[in-house]
N, C-alpha and C. Protein backbone atom coordinates (compact mmCIF):
# COMPACT_ATOMS: atom_id res chain seq x y z
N UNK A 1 0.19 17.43 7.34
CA UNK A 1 -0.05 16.13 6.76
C UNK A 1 0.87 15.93 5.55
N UNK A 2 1.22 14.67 5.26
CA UNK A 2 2.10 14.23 4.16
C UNK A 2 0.99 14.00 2.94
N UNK A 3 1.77 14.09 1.69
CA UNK A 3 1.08 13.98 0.62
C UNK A 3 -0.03 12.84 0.76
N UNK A 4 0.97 11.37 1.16
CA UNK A 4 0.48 9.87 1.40
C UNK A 4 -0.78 10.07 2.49
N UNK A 5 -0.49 10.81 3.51
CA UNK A 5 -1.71 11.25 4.64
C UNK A 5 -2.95 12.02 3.92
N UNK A 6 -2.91 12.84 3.11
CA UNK A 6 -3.67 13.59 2.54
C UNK A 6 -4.93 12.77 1.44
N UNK A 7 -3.62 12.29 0.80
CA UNK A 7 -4.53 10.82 -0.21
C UNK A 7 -5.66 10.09 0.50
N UNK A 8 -5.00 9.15 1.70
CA UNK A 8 -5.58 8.29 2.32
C UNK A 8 -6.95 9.45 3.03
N UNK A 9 -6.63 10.51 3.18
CA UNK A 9 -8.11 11.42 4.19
C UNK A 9 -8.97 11.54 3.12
N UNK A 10 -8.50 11.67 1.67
CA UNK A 10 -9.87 11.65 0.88
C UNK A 10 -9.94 10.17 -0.08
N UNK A 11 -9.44 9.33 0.61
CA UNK A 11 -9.56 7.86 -0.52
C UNK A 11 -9.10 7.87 -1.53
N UNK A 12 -8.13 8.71 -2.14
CA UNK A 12 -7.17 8.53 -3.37
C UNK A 12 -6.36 7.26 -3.50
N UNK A 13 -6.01 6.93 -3.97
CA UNK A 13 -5.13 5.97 -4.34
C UNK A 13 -3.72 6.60 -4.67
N UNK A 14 -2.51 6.13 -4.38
CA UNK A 14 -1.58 6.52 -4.18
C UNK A 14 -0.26 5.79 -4.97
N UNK A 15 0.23 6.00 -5.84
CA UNK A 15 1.38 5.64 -7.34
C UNK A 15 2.74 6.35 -6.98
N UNK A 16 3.36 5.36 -7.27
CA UNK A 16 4.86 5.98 -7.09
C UNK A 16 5.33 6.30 -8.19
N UNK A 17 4.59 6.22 -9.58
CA UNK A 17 5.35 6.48 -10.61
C UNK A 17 4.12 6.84 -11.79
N UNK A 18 4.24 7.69 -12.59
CA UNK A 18 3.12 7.94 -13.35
C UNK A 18 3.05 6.79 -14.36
N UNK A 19 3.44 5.68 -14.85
CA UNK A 19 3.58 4.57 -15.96
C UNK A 19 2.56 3.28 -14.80
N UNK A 20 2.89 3.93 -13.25
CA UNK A 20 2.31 2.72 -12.51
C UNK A 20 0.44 3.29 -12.35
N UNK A 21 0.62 4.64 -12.61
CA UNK A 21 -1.12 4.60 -12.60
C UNK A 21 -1.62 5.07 -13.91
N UNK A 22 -0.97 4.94 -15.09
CA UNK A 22 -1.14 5.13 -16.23
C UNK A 22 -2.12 3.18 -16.50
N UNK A 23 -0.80 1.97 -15.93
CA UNK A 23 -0.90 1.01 -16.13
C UNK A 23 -2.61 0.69 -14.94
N UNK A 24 -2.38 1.31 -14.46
CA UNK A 24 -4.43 1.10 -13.53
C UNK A 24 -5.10 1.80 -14.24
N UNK A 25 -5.17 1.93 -15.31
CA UNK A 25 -6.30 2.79 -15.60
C UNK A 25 -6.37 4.10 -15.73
N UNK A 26 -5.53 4.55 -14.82
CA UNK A 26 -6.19 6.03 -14.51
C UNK A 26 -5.34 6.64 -15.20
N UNK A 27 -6.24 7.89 -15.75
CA UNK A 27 -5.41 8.86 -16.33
C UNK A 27 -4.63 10.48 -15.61
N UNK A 28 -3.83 10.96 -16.23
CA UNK A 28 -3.30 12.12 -15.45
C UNK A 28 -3.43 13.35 -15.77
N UNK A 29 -3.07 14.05 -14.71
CA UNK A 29 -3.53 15.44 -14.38
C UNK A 29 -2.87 16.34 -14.44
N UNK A 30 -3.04 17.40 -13.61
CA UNK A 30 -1.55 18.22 -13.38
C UNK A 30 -0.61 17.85 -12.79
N UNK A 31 0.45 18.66 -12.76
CA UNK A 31 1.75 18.00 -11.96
C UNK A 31 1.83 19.53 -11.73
N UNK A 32 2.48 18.94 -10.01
CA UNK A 32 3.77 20.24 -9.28
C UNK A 32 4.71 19.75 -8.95
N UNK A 33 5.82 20.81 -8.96
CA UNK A 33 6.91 20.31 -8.30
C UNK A 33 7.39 21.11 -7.68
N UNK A 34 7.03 21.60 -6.21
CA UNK A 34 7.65 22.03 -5.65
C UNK A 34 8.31 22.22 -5.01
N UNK A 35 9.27 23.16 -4.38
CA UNK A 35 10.66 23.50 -4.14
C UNK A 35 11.01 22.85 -2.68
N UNK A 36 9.83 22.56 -1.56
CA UNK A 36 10.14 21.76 -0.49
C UNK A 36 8.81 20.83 0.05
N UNK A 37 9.25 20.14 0.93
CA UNK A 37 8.29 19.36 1.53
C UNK A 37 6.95 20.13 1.82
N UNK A 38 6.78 21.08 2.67
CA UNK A 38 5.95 21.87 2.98
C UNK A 38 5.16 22.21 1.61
N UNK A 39 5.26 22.75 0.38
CA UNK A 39 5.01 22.74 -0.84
C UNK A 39 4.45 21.79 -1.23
N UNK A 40 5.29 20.16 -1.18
CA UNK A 40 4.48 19.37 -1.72
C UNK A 40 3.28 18.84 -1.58
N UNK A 41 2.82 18.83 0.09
CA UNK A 41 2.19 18.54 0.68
C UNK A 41 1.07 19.67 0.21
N UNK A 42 0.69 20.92 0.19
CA UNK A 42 0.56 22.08 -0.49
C UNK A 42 -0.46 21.50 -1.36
N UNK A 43 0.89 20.99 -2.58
CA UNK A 43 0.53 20.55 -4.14
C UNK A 43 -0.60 19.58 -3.86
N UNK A 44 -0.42 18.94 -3.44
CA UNK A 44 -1.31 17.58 -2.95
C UNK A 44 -2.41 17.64 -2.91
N UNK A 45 -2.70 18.57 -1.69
CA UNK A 45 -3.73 19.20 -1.14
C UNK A 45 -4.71 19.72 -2.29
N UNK A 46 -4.17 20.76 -2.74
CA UNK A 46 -5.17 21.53 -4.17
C UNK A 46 -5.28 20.41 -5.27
N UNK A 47 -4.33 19.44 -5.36
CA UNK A 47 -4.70 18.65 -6.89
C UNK A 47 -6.22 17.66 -6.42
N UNK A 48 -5.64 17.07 -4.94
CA UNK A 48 -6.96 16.22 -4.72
C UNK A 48 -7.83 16.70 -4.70
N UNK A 49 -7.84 17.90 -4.15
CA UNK A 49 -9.14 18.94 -4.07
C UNK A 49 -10.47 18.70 -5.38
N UNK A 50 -9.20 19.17 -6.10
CA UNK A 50 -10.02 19.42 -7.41
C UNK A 50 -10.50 18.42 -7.96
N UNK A 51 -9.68 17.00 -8.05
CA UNK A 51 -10.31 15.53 -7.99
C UNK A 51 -11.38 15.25 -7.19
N UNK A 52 -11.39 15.65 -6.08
CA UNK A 52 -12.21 15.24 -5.04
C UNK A 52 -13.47 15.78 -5.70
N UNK A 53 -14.24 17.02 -6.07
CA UNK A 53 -15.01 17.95 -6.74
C UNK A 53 -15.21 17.00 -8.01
N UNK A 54 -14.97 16.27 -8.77
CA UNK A 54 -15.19 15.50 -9.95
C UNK A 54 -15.99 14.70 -9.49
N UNK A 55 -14.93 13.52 -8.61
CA UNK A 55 -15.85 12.54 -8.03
C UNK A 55 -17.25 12.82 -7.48
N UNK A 56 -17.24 13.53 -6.64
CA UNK A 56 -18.75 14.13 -5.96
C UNK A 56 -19.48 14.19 -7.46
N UNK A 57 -19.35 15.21 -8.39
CA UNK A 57 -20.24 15.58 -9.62
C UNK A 57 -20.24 13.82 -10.18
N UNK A 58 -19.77 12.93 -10.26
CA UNK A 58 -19.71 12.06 -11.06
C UNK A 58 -19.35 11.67 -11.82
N UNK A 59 -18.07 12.75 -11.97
CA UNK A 59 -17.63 12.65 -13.24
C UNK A 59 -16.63 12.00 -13.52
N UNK A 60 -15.74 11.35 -12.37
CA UNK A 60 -14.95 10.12 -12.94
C UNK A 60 -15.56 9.18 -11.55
N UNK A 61 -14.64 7.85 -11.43
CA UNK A 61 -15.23 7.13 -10.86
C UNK A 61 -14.13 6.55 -9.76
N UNK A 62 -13.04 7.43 -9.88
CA UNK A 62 -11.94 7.11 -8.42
C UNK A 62 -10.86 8.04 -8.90
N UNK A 63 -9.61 8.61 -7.50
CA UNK A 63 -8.87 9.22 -7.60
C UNK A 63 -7.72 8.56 -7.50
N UNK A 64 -6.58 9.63 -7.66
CA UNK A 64 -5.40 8.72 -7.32
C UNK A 64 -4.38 10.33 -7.08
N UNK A 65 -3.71 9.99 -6.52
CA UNK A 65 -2.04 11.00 -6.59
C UNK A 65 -0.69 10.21 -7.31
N UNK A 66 -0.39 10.49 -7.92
CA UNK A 66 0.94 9.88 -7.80
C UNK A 66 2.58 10.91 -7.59
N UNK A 67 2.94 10.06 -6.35
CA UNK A 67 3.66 10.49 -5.82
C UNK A 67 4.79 10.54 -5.64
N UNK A 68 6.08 11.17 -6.48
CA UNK A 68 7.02 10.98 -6.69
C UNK A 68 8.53 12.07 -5.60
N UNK A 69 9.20 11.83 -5.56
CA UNK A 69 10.37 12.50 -5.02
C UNK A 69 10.23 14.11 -5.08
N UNK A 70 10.05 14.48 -6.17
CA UNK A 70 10.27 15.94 -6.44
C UNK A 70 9.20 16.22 -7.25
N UNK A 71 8.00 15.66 -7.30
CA UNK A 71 6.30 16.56 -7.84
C UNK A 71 5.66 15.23 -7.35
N UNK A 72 4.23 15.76 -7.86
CA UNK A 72 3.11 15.40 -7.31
C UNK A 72 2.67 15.73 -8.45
N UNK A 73 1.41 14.40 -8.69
CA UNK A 73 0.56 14.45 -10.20
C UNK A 73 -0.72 14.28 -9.41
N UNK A 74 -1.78 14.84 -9.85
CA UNK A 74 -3.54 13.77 -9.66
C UNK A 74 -3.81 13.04 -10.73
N UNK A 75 -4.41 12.11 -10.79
CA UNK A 75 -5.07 11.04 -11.61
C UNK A 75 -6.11 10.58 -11.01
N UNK A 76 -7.22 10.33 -12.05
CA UNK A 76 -8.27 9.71 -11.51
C UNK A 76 -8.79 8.82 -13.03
N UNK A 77 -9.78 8.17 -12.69
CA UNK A 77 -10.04 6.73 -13.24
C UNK A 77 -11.52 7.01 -14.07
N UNK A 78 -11.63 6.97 -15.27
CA UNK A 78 -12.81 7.36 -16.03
C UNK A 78 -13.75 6.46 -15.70
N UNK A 79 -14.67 6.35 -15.68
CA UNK A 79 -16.37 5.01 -15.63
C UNK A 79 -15.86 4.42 -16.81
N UNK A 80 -16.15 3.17 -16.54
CA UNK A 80 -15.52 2.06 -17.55
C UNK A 80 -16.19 2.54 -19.16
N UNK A 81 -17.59 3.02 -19.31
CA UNK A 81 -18.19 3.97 -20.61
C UNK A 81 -16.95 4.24 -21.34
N UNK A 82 -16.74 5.41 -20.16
CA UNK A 82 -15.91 6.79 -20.44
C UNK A 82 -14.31 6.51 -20.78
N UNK A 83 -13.75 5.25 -20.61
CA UNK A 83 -12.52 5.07 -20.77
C UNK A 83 -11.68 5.55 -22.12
N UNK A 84 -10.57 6.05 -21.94
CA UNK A 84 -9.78 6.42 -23.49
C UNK A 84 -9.49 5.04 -24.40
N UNK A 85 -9.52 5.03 -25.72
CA UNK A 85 -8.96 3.97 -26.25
C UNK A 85 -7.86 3.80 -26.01
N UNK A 86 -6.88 2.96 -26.12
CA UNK A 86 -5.63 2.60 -26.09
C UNK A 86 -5.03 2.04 -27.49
């Protein structure tokens, strides 16, 4: 599965640029960057994971990947409460 395939199997939301899901709300996570396709897809996999495990607990209120050329970030979206100031 592709990073974009992986997103869509657990309902992430999907950013081509970290400023474009900075600008939704959501805040960010880790980043990988790894060395080939096979890898990224990899990266993907474990970041949503661990997003995915939040959401269930409740603890934010949507995911996201953002998905760039050469890494992969998770982001997910605080409960409107919980939001950072700006």
């Amino acid at each position: 599965m592709t990073p974009k395939e992986i997103a869509a199997h657990y309902n992430a939301k999907v950013f081509d640029t970290p400023e474009a899901a900075k600008a939704a709300g959501f805040v960010l996570t880790e980043t990988a960057a790894p060395r080939n396709v096979w890898n990224k897809a990899s990266a993907a996999s474990a970041l949503v994971l661990k997003l995915r495990e939040q959401k269930e607990r409740g603890e934010v209120e949507e995911i996201g990947l953002v998905i760039e050329p050469f890494r992969v970030t998770g982001c997910y979206k605080p409960h409107p409460s919980e939001a950072p100031a700006s």
